[in-house]
Protein backbone atom coordinates (compact mmCIF):
# COMPACT_ATOMS: atom_id res chain seq x y z
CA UNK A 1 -123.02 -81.20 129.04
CA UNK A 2 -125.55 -79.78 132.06
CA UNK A 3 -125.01 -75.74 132.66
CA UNK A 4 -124.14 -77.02 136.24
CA UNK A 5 -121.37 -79.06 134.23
CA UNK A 6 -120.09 -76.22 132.17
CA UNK A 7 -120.13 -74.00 135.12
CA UNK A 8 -117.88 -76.26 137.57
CA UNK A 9 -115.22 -77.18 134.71
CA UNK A 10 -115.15 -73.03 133.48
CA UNK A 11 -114.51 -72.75 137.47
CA UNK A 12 -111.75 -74.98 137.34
CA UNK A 13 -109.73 -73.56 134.48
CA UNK A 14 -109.75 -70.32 135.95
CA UNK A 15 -109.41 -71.08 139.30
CA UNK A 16 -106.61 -74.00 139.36
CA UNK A 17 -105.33 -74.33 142.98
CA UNK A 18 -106.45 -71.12 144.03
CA UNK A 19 -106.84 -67.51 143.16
CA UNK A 20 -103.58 -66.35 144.88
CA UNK A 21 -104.26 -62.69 144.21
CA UNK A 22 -107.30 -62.44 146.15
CA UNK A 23 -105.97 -64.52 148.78
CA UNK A 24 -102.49 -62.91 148.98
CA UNK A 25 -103.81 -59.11 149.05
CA UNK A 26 -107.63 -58.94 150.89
CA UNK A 27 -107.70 -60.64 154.63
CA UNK A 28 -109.92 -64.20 154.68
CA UNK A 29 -112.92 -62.05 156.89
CA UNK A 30 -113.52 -58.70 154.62
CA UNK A 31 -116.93 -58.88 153.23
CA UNK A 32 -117.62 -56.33 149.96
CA UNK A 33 -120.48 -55.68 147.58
CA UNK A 34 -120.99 -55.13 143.96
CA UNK A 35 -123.07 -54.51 141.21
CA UNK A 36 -123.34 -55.50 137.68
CA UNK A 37 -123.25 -52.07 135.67
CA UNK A 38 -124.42 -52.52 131.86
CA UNK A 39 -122.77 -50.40 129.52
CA UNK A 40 -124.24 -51.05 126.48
CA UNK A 41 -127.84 -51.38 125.06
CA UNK A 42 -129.11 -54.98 124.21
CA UNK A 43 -131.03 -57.93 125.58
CA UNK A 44 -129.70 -59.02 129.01
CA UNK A 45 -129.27 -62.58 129.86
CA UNK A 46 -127.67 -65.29 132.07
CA UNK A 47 -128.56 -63.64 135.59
CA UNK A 48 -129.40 -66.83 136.91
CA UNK A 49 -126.32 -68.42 135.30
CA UNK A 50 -124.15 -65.81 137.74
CA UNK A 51 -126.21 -66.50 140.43
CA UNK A 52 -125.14 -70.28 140.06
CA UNK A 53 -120.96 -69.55 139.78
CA UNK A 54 -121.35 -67.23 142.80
CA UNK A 55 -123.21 -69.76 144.85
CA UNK A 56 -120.48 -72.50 143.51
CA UNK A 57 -117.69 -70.89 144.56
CA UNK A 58 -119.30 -69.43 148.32
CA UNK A 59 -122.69 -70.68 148.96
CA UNK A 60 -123.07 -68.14 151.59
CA UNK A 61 -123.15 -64.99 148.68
CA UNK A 62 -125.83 -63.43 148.67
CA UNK A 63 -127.03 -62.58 145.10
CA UNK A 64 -129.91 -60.58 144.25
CA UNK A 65 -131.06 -60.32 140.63
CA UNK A 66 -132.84 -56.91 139.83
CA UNK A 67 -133.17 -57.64 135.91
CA UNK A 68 -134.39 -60.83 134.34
CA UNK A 69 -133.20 -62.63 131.78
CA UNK A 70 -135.21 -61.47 128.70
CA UNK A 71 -135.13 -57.60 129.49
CA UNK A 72 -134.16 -55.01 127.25
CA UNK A 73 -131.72 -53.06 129.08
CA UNK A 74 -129.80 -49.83 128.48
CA UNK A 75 -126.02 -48.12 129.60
CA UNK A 76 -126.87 -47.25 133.15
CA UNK A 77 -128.68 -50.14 134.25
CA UNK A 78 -127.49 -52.30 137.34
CA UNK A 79 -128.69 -55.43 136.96
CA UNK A 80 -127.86 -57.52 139.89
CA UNK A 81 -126.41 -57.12 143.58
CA UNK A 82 -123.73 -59.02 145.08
CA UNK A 83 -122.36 -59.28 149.09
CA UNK A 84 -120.47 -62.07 150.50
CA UNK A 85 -116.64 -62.86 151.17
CA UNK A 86 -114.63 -59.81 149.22
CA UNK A 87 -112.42 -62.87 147.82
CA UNK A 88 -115.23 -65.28 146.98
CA UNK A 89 -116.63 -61.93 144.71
CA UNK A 90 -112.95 -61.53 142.83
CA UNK A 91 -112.97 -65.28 142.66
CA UNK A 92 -116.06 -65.72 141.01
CA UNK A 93 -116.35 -62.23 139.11
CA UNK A 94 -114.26 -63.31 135.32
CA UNK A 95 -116.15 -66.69 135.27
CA UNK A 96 -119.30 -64.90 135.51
CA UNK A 97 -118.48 -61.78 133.53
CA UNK A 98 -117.98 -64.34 130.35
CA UNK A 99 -120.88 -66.01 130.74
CA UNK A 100 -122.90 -63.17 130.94
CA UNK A 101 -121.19 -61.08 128.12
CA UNK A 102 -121.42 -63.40 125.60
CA UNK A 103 -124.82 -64.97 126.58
CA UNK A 104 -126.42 -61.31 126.85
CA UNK A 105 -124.36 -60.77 123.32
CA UNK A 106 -126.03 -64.17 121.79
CA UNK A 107 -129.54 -63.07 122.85
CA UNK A 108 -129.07 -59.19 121.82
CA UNK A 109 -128.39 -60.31 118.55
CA UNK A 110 -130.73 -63.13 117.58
CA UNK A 111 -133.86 -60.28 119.14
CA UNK A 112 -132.20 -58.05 116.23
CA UNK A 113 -133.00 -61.20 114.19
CA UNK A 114 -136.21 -61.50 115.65
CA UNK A 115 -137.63 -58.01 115.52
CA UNK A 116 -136.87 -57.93 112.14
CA UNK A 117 -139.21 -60.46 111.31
CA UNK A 118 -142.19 -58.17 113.10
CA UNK A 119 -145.21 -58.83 111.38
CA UNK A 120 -144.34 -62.20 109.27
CA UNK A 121 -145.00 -65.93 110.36
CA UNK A 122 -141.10 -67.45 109.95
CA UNK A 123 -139.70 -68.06 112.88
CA UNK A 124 -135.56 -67.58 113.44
CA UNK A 125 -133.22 -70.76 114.19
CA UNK A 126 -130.23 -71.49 115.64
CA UNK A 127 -127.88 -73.88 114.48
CA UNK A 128 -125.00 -76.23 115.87
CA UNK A 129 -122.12 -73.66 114.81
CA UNK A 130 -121.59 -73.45 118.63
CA UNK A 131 -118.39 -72.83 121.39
CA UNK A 132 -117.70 -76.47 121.75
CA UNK A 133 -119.00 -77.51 125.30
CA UNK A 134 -121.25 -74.28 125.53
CA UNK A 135 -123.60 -75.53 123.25
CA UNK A 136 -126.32 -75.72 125.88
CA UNK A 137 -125.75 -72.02 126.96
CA UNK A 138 -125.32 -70.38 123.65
CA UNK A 139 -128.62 -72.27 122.88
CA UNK A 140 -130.34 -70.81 125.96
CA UNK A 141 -129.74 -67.28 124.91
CA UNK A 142 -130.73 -67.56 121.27
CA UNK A 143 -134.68 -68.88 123.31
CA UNK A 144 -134.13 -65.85 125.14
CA UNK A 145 -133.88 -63.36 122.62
CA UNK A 146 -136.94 -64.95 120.98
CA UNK A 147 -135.17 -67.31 118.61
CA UNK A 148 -136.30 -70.97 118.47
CA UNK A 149 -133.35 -73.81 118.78
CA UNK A 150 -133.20 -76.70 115.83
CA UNK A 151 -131.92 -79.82 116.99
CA UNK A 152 -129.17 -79.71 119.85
CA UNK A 153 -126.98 -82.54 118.32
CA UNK A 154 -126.56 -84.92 115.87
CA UNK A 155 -128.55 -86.89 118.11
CA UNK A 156 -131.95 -85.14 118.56
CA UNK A 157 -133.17 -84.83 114.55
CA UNK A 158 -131.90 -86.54 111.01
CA UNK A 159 -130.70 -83.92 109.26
CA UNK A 160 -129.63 -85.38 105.51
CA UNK A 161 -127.55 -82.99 104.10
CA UNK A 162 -125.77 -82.46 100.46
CA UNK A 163 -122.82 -85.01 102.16
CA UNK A 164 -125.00 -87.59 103.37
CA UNK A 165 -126.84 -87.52 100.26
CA UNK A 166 -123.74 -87.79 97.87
CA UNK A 167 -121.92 -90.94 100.22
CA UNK A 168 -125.66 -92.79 99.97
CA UNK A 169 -125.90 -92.60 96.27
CA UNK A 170 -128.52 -89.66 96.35
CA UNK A 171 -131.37 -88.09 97.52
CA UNK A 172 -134.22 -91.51 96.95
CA UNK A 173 -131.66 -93.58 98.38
CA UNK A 174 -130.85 -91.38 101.13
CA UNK A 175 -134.13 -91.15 102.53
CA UNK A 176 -135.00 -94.93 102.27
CA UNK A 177 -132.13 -95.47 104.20
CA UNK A 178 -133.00 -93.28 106.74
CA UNK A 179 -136.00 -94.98 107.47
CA UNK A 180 -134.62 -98.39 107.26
CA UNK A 181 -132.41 -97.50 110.08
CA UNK A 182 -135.41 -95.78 111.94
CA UNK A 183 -137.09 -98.85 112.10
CA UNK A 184 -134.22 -101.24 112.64
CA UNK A 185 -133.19 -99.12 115.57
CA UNK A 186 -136.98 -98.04 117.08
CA UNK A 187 -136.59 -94.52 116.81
CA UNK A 188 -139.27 -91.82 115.99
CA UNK A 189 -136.79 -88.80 115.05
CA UNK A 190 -138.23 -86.09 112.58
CA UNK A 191 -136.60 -86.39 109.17
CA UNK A 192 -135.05 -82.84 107.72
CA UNK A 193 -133.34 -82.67 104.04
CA UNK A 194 -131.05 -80.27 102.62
CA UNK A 195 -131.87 -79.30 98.79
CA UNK A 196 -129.29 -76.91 96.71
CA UNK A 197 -131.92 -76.33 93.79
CA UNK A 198 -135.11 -76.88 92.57
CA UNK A 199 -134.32 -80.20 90.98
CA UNK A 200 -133.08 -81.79 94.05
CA UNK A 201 -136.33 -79.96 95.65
CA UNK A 202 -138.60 -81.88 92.77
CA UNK A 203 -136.38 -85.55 93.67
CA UNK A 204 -137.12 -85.04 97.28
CA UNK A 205 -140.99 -84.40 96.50
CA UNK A 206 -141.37 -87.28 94.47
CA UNK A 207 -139.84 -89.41 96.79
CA UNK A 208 -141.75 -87.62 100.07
CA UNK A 209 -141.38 -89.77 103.67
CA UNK A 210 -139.62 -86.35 105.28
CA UNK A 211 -141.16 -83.81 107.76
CA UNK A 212 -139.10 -80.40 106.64
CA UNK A 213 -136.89 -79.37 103.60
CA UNK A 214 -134.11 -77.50 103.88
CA UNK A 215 -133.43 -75.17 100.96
CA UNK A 216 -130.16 -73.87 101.00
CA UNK A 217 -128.29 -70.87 99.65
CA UNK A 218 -131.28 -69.99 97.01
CA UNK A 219 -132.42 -66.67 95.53
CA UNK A 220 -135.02 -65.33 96.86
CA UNK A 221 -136.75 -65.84 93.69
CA UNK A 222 -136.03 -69.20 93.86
CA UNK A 223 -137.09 -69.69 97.46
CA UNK A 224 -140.47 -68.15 96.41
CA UNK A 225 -140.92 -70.74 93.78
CA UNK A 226 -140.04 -73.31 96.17
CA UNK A 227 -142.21 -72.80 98.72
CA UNK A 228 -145.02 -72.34 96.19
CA UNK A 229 -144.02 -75.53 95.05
CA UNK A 230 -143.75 -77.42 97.96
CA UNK A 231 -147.26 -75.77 99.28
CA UNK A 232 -147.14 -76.35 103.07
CA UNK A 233 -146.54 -80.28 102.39
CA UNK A 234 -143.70 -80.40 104.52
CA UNK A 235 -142.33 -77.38 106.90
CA UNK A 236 -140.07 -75.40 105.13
CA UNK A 237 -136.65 -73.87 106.10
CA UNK A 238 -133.93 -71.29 104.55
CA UNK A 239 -130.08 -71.14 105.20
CA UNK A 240 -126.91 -70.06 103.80
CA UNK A 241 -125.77 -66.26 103.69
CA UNK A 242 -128.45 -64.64 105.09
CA UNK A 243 -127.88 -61.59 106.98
CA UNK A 244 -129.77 -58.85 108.91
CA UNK A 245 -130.34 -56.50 106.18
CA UNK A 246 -131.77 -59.45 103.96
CA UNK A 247 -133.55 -61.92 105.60
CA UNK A 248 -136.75 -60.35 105.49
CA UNK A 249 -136.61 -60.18 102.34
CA UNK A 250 -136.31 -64.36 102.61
CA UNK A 251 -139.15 -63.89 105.18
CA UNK A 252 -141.41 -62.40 103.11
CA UNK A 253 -141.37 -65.65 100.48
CA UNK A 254 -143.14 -67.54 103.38
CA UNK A 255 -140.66 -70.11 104.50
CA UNK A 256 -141.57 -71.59 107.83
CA UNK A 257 -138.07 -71.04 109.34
CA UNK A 258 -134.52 -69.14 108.82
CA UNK A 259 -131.16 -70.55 110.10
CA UNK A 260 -128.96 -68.42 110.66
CA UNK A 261 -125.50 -69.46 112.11
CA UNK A 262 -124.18 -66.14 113.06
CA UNK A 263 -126.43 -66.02 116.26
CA UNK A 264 -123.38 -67.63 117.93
CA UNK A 265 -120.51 -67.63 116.06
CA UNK A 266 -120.31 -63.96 115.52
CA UNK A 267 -120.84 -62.72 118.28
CA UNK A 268 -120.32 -58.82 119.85
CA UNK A 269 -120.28 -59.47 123.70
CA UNK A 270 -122.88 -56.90 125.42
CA UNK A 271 -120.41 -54.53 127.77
CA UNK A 272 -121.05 -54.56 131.13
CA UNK A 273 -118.45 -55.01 134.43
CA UNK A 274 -118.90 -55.54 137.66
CA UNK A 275 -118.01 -52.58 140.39
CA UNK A 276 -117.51 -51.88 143.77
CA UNK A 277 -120.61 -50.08 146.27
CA UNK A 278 -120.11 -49.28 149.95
């Protein structure tokens, strides 16, 4: 689904046949003005996704950002101006409010991610534990606080995981498979595999044909030994129950990449309202 998409239906919900509060208490012509007022510290983001449900529901607002996506902001900061219709603002203000809240929330916490990593070559990922239809959003703000997305869907990547591998018979069968259908079907999708130890890492290696491994919920012990063993052969990748206080410890093993779900599904929305200026 397009942001444009996921913008228009969020509209809808909220909006139904009309926002009869706005209509029933402020007359058609009065014109007001606002400002978006953070009240917490973090990474701000989605500015331009506001812009877009103001200008949906009047295209006559006029919106001007102050802040870009991206910027560290702090309690205080005002981050954008809006002046239009006084009901086309009230109209348009909760829509916008949850976009940016949880977007901002998304990025503030995968640049915690991020910044932890200072200094070290892995890079953080995302991963499809998403708000069904706001995949493409939440995925926005996890690039804007400096994480990197892995595959959008189950359409973009092969991703053979413990599951696939048990219903094909196992891990040499699984991946033979995979490329039989790659062929019959004339696609060129990169080819990632889940390992749970270092036996299924040593099957996988001896079998080869993949482009990343996926070693999940090891020891950092064990990951060290892994990616010793694997020795930059294929791109590497950690997941499972990693948190902020120990992933660079993970990190610091040399992986390629770290997965970490939590960047959007638990999420602390970044505070900030919108209020009334003369």
């Amino acid at each position: 689904m397009t942001i444009e998409q996921i913008i228009e239906n969020s509209l809808k919900e909220d909006i139904g046949n009309g926002d009869h509060t706005s209509l029933a208490t402020i007359p058609e012509s009065a014109i007001g003005k606002v400002h978006l007022l953070i009240k917490s510290n973090g990474i701000f983001a989605g500015g331009e996704i506001a812009k877009k449900v103001f200008e949906k529901v009047d295209k006559n607002i006029n919106f001007k950002i102050l802040i870009k996506d991206g910027t560290k902001v702090k309690k205080g900061d005002i981050a954008f101006i809006v002046e239009g219709k006084s009901i086309s603002i009230l109209t348009a203000e909760r829509t916008a409010l949850n976009f940016l809240q949880r977007i901002s929330g998304i990025a503030t916490s995968t640049n915690e991610y991020v910044s932890s990593l200072e200094g070290l070559h892995t890079k953080i990922l995302d991963t499809r534990k998403t708000t069904p239809l706001l995949r493409e959003l939440e995925k926005y703000a996890v690039k804007i606080g400096g994480g990197e997305n892995h595959r959008i869907g189950l359409f973009d990547m092969i991703m053979i995981k413990d599951n696939h591998i048990d219903f094909a018979g196992g891990i040499k069968q699984a991946i033979i498979n995979t490329h039989k259908y790659l062929e019959k079907e004339n696609k060129n999708l990169k080819i990632e595999i889940e390992v749970r130890n270092l036996d299924e890492l040593n099957l996988v290696l001896a079998v080869g044909g993949i482009n990343r491994i996926m070693l999940d919920n090891f020891t950092i012990s064990d990951l060290k030994k892994a990616v010793e063993i694997i020795d930059k052969k294929y791109e590497t990748e950690a997941s499972g129950g990693i948190t902020l206080n120990t992933i660079r410890g993970y990190a610091k093993t040399g992986v390629d990449y770290i997965s970490v779900g939590a960047l959007t599904h638990h999420i602390k929305s970044l505070d900030m309202s919108l209020i009334a200026i003369n």
